[in-house]
Structure formats: C-alpha cells, structure tokens
N, C-alpha and C. Protein backbone atom coordinates (compact mmCIF):
# COMPACT_ATOMS: atom_id res chain seq x y z
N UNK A 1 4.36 -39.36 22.99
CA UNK A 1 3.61 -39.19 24.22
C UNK A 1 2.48 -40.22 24.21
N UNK A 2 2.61 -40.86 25.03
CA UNK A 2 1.28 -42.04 25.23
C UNK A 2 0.17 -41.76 26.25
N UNK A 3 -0.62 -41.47 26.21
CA UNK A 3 -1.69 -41.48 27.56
C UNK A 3 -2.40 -42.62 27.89
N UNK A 4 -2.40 -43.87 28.42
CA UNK A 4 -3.08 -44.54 28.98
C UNK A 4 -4.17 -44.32 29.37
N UNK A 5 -5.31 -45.43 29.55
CA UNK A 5 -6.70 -45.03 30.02
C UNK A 5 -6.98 -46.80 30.92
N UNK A 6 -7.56 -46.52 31.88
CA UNK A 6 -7.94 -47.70 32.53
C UNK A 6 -9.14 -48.29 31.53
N UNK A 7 -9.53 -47.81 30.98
CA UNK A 7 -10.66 -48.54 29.86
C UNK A 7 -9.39 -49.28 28.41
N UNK A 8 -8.38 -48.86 28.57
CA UNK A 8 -7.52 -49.08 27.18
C UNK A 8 -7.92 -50.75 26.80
N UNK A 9 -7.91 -52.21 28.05
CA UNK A 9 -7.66 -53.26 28.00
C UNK A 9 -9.68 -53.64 27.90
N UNK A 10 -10.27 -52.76 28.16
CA UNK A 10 -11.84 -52.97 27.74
C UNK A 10 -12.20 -52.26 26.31
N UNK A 11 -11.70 -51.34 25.59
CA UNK A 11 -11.54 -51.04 24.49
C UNK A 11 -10.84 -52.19 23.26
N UNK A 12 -9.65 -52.33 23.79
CA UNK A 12 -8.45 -52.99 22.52
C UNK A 12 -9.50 -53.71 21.82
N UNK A 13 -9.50 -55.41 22.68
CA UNK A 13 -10.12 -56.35 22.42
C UNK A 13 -11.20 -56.18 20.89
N UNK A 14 -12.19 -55.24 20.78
CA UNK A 14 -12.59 -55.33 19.87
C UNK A 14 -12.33 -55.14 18.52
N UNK A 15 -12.64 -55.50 17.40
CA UNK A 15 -12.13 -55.48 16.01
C UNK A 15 -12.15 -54.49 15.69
N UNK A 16 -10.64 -53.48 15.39
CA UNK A 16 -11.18 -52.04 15.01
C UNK A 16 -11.10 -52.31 13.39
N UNK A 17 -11.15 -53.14 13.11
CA UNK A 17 -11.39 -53.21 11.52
C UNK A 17 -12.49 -53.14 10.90
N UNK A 18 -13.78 -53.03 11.76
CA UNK A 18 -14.92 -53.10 11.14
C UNK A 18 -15.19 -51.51 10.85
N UNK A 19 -14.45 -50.61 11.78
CA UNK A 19 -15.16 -49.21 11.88
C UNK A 19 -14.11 -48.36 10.59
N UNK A 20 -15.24 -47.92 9.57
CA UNK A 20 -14.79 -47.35 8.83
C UNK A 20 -14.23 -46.17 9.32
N UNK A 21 -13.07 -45.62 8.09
CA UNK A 21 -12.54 -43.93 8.66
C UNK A 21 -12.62 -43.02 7.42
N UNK A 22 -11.87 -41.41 7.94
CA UNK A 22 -12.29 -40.74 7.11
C UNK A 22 -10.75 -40.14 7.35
N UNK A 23 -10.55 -39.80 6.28
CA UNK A 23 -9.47 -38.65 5.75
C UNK A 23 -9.78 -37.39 5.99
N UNK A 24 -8.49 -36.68 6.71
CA UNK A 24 -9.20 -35.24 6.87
C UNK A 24 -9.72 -34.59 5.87
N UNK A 25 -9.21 -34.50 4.80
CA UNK A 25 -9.77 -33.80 3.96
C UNK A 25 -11.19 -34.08 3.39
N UNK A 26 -11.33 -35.69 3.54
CA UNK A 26 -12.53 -35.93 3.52
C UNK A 26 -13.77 -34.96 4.24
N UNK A 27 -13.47 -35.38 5.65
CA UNK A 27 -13.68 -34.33 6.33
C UNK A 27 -14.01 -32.93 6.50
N UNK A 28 -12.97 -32.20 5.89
CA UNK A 28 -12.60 -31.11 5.52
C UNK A 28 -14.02 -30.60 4.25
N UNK A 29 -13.58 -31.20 3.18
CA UNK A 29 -14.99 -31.50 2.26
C UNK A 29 -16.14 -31.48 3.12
N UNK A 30 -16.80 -32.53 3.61
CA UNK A 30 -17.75 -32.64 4.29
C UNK A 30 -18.14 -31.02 4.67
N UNK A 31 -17.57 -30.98 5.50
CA UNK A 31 -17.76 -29.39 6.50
C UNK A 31 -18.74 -28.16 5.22
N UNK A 32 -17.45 -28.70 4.25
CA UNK A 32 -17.39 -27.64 3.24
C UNK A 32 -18.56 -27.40 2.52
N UNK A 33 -19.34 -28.67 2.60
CA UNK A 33 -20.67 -28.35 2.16
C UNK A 33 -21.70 -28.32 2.74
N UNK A 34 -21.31 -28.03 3.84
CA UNK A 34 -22.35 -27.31 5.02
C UNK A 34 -22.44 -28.50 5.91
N UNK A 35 -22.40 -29.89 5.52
CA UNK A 35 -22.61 -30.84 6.77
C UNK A 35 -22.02 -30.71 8.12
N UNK A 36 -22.64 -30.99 9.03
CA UNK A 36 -22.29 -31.26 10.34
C UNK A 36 -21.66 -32.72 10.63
N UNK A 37 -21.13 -33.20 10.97
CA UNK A 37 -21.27 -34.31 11.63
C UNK A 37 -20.75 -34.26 12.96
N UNK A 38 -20.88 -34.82 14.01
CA UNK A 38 -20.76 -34.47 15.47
C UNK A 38 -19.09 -35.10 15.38
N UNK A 39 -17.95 -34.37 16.43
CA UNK A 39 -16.98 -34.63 16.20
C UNK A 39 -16.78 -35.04 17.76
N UNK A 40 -16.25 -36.08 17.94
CA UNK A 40 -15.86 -36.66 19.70
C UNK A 40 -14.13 -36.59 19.43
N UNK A 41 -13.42 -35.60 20.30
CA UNK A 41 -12.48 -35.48 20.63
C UNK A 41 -11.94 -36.31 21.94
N UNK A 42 -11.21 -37.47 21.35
CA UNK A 42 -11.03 -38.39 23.03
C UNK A 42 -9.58 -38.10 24.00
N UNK A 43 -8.88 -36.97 23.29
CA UNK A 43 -7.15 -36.89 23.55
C UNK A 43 -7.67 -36.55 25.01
N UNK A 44 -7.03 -36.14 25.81
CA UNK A 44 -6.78 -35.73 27.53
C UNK A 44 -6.54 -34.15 27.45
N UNK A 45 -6.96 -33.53 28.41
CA UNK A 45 -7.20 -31.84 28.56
C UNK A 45 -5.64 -31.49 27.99
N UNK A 46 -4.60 -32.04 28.12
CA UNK A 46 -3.26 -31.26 27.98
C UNK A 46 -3.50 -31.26 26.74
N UNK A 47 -3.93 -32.61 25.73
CA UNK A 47 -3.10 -32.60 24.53
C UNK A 47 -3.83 -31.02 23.52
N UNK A 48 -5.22 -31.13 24.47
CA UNK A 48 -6.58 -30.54 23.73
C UNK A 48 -5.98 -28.80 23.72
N UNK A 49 -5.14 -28.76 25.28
CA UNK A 49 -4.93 -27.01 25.29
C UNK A 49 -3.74 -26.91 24.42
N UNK A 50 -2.93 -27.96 23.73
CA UNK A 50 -2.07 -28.16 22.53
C UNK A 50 -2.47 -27.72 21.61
N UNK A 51 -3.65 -28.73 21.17
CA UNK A 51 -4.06 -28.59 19.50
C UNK A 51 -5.34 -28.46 19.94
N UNK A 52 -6.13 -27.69 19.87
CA UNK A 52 -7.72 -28.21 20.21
C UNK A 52 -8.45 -28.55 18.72
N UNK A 53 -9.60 -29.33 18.27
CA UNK A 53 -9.90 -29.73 17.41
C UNK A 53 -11.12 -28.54 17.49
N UNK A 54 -11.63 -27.98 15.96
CA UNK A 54 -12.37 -27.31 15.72
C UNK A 54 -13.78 -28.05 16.11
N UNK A 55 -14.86 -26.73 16.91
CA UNK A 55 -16.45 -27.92 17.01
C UNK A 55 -16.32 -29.06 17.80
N UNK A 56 -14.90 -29.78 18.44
CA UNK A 56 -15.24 -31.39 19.07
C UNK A 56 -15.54 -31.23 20.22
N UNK A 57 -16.53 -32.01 20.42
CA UNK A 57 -16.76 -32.45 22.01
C UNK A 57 -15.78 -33.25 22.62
N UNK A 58 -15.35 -32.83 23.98
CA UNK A 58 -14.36 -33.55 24.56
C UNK A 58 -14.85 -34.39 25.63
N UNK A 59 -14.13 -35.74 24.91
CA UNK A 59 -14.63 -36.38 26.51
C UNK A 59 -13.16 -37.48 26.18
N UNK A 60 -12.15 -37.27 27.49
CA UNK A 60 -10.80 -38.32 27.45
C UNK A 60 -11.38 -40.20 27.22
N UNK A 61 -10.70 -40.54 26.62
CA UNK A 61 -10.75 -41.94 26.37
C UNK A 61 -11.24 -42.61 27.59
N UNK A 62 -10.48 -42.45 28.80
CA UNK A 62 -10.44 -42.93 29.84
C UNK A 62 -12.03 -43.01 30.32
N UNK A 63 -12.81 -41.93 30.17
CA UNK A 63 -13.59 -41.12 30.40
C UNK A 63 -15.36 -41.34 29.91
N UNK A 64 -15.22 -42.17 28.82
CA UNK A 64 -15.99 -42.68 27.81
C UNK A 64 -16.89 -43.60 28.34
N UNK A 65 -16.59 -44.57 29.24
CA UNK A 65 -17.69 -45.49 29.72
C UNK A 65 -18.31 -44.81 30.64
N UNK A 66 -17.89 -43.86 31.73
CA UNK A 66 -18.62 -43.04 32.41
C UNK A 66 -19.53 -41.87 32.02
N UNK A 67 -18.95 -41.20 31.09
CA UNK A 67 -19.84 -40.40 30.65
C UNK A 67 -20.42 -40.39 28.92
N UNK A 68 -20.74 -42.27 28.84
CA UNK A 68 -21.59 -42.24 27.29
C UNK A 68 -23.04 -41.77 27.13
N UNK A 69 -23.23 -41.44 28.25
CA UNK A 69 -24.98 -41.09 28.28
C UNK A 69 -24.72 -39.34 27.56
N UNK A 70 -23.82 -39.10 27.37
CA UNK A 70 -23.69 -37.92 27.11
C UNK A 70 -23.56 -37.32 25.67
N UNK A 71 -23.27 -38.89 25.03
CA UNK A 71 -23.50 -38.61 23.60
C UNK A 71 -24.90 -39.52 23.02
N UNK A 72 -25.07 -38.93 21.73
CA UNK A 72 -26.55 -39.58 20.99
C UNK A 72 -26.12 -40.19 20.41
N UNK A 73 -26.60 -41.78 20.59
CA UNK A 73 -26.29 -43.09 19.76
C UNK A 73 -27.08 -42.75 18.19
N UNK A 74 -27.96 -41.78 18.28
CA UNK A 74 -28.49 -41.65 16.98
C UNK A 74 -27.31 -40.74 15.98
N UNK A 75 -26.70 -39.91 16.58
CA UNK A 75 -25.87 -39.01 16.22
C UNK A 75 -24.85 -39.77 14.95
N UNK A 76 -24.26 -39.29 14.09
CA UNK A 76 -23.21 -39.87 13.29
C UNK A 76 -21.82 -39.04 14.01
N UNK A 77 -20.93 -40.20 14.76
CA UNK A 77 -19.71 -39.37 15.30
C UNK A 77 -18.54 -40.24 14.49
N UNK A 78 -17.88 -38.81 14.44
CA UNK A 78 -16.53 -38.66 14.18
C UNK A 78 -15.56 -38.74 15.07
N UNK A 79 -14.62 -39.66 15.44
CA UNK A 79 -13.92 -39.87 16.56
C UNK A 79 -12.37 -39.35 16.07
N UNK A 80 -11.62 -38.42 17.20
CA UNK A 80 -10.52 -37.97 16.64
C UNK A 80 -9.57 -37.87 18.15
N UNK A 81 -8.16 -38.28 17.71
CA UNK A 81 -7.03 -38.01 19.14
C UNK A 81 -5.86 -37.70 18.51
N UNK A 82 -5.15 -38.05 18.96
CA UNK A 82 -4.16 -37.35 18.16
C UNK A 82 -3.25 -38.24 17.17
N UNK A 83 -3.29 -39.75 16.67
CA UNK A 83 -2.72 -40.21 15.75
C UNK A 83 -3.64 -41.63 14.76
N UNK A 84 -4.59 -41.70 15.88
CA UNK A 84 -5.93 -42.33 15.05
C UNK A 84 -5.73 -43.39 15.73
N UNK A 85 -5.58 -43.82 16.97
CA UNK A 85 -4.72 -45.14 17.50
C UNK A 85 -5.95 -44.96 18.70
N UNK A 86 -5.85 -44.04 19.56
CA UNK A 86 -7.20 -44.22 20.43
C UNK A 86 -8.34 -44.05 19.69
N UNK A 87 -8.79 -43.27 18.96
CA UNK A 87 -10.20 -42.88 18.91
C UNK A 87 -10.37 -44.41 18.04
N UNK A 88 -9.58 -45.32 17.34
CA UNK A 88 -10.42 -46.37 16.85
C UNK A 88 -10.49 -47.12 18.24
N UNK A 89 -10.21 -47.48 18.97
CA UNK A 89 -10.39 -48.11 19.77
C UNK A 89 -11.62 -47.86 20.62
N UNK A 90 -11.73 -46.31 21.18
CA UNK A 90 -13.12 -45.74 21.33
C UNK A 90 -14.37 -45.68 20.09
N UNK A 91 -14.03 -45.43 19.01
CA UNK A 91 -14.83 -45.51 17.83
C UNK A 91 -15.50 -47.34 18.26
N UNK A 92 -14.70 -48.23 18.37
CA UNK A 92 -14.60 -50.00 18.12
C UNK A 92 -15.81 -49.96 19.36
N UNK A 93 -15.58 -49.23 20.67
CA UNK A 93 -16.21 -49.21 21.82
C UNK A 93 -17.68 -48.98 21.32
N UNK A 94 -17.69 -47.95 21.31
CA UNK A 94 -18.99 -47.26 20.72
C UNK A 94 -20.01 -47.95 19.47
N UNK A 95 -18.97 -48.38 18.41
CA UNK A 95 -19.86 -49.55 17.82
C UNK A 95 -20.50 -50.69 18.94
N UNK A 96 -20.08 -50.90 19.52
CA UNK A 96 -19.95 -52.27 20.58
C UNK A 96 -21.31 -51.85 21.60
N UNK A 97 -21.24 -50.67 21.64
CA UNK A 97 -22.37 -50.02 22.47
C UNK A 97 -23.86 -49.75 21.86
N UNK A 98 -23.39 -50.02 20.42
CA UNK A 98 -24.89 -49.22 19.46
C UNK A 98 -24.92 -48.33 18.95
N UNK A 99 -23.71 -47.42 18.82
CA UNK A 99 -24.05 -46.37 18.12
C UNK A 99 -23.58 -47.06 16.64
N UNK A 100 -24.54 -46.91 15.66
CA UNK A 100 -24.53 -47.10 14.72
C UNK A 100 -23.68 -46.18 13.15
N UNK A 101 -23.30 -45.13 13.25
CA UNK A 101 -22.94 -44.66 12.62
C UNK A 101 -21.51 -43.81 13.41
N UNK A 102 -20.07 -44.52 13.45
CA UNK A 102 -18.98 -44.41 14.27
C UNK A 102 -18.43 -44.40 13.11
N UNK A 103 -17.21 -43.51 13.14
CA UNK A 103 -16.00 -42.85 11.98
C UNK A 103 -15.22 -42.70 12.86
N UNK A 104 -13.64 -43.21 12.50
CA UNK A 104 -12.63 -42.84 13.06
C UNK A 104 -11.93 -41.77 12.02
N UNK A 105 -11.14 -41.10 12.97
CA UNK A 105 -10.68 -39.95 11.53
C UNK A 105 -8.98 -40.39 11.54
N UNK A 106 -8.42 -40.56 10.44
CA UNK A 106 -7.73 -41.62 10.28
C UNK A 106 -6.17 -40.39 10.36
N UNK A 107 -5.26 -40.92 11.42
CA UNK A 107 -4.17 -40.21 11.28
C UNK A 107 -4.49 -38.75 12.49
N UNK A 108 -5.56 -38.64 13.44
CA UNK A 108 -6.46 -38.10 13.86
C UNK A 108 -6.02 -36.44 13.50
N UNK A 109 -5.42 -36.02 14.91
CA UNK A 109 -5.24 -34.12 14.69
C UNK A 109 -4.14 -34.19 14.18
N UNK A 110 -2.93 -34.93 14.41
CA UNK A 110 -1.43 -34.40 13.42
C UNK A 110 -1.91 -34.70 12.24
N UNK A 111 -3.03 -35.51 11.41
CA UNK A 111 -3.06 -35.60 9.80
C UNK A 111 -3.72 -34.38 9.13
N UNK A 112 -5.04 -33.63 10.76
CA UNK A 112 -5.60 -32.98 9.94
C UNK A 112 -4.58 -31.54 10.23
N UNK A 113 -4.02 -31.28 11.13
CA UNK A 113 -2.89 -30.38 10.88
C UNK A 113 -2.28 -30.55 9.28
N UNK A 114 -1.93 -31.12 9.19
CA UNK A 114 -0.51 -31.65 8.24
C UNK A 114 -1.24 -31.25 6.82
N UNK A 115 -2.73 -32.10 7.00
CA UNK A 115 -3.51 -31.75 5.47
C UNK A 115 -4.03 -31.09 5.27
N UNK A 116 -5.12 -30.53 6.84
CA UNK A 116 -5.98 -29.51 6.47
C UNK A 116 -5.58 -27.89 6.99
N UNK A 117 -5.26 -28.39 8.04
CA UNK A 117 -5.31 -26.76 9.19
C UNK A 117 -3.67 -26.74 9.85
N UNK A 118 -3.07 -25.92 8.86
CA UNK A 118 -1.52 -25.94 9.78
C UNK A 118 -1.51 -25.01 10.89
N UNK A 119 -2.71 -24.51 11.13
CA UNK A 119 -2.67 -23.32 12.12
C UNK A 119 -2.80 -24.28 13.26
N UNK A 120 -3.19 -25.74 13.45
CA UNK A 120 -3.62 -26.24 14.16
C UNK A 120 -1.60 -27.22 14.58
N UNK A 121 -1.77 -26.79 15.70
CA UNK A 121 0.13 -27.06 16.02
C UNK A 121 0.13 -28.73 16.39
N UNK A 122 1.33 -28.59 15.89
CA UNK A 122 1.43 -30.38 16.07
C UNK A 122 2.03 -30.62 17.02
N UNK A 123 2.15 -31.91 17.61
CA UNK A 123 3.08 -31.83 18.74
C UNK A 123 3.38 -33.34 18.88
C-alpha cells in the first residue's frame, strides 16, 4: 500500500542519510526507563485506525508543512509510518526546518510490531 503526499517531491530531495534512527527496541528500552521522547506518527487516518502507534501524535505526511507550527522544534521527535520510508523523508524535512533533534524509527510500525508489540497488527 503506498500513500502519496503532494509534499512527497518537496520532502525526497533531501539527504535522508544525515538523520539518525532508532530500533524499536531501542525505543522500547528508552520508554522503559521512564523517558519520553515525543513520537510523530506521519501514516494517513486509515493506516493509524489499522495499527495505531502507542502516545504518537498524528499528523499525515502530506500534512506536515501545513501544520509544523504544531510541533516544538525544541522537542526531540521520533518519526514513525509504517515501513521507515516516509517518516525519513519527513524526519529529512524537519531537520531542514530546524528541528534539531529528529529520529527516524527504522523499519517504522511493522518492525515495532514484529519486535516489540505483536498486539500491534500488521498490515
């Protein structure tokens, strides 16, 4: 399943190689010792009433240049969709914008299904 976003060809372009990622379990850890880190869920309302990601704020890929005032560039976000293919591209965005501390979560909700949360359905 592919979802397109009219931002996809203002996203690509940038180097998603600079933006480090995280392993769910990494992740998973994290949580585990009480940290927060803010989680940006970028999949589209269908995929979300699929799998919804624990704690993420949703805002669709597409969706992101219109409503960035809505996240804190100070914030450390975690970017997650469903195979790690958009959110680096939104993660790449968001560096590009200033937020300074951008994580893609690598393999996004089918990895952390698969590694962390099988309750969480794959699709």
């Amino acid at each position: 399943m592919r979802f397109s976003s009219p931002v996809d060809e203002e996203i690509t372009p940038y180097r998603m190689n600079r933006i480090p990622e995280i392993e769910p379990s990494q992740l998973q850890a994290r949580r585990d010792r009480g940290e927060s880190p803010s989680v940006l869920d970028v999949r589209e309302p269908e995929e979300i009433a699929i799998a919804p990601f624990p704690g993420a704020t949703h805002i669709p890929m597409g969706d992101i240049p219109a409503r960035i005032t809505e996240l804190d560039p100070d914030a450390e976000w975690i970017v997650v969709c469903h195979h790690g293919v958009r959110s680096a591209q939104v993660a790449a965005y968001l560096a590009r914008a200033g937020f300074a501390r951008v994580i893609n979560l690598s393999g996004g909700i089918d990895a952390w299904s698969e590694e962390v949360d099988a309750a969480v359905p794959r699709y």
